[in-house]
C-alpha atoms as a PDB file:
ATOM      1  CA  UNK A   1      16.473  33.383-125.548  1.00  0.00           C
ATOM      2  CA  UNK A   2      15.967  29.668-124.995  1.00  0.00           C
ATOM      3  CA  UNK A   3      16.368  27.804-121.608  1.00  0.00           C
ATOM      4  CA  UNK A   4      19.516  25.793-122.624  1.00  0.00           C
ATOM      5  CA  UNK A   5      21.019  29.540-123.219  1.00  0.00           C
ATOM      6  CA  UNK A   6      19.873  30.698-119.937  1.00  0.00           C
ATOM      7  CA  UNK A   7      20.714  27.264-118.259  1.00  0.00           C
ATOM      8  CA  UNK A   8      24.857  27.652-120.111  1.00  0.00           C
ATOM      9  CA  UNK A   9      25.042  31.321-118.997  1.00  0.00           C
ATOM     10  CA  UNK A  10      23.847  30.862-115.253  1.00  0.00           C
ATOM     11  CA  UNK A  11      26.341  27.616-114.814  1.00  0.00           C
ATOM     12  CA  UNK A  12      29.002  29.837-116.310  1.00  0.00           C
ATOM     13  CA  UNK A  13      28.362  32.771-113.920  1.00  0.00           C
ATOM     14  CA  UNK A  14      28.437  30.157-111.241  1.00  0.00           C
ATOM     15  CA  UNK A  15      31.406  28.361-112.072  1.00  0.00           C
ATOM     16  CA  UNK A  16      33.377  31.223-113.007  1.00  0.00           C
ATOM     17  CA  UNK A  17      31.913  34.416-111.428  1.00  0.00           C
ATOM     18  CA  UNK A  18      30.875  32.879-107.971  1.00  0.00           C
ATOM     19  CA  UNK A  19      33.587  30.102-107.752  1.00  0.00           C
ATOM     20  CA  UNK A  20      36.378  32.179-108.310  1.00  0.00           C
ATOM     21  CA  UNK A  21      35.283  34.852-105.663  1.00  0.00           C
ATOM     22  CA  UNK A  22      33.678  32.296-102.662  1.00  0.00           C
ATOM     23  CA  UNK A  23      36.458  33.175 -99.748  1.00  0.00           C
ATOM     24  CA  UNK A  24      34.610  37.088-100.496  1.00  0.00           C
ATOM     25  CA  UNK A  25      30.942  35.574-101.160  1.00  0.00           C
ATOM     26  CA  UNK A  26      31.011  33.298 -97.992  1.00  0.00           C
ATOM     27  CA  UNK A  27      33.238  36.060 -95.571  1.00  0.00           C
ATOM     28  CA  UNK A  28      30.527  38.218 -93.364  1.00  0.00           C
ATOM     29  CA  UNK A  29      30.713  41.590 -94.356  1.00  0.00           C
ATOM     30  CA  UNK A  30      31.420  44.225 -91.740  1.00  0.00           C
ATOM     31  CA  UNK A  31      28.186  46.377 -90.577  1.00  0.00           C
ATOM     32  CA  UNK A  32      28.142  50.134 -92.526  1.00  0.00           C
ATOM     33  CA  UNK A  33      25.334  51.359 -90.526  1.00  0.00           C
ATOM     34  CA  UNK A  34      27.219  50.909 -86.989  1.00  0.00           C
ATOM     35  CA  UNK A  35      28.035  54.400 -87.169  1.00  0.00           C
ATOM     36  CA  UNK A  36      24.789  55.874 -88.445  1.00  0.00           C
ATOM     37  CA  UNK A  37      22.972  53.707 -85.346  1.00  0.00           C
ATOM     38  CA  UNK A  38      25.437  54.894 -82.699  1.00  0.00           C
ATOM     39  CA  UNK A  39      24.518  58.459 -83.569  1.00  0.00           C
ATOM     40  CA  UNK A  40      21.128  58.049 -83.640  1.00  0.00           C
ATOM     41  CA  UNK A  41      21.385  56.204 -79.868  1.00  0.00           C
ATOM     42  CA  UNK A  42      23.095  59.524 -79.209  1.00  0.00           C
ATOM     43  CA  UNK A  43      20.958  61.902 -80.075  1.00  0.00           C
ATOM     44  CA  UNK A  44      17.639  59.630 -78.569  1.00  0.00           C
ATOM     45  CA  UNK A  45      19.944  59.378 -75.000  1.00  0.00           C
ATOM     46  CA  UNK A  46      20.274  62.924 -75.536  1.00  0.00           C
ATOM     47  CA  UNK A  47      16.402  64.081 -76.085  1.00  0.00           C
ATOM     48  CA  UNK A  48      15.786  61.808 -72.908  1.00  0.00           C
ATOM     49  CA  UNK A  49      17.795  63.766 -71.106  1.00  0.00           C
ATOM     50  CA  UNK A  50      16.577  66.964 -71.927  1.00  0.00           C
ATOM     51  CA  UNK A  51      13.201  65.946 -71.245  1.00  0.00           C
ATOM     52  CA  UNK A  52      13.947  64.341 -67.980  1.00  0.00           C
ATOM     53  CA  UNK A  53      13.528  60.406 -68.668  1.00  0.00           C
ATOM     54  CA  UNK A  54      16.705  59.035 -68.194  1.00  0.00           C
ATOM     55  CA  UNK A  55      17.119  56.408 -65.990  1.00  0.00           C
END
């Protein structure tokens, strides 16, 4: 493939892929592994507890 290919497929991915979508490419996205850290805090508070080094 030559560059002026590449170059005409990348600008069209931009200007159509990425500029019809950029209100969902710019928005934050929410945090999956909120849930998976809260448990793990749980079970570590937990442990502590069993072994006597809570605060």
């Amino acid at each position: 493939m030559d560059r002026n290919a590449a170059r005409s497929e990348l600008a069209s991915f931009v200007k159509d892929g990425i500029g019809r979508d950029i209100a969902a490419v710019r928005q934050p996205s929410p945090n999956p592994t909120v849930p998976v850290e809260e448990q793990i805090n749980r079970l570590k508070t937990l442990k502590r507890q069993m072994y006597g080094r809570s605060g």
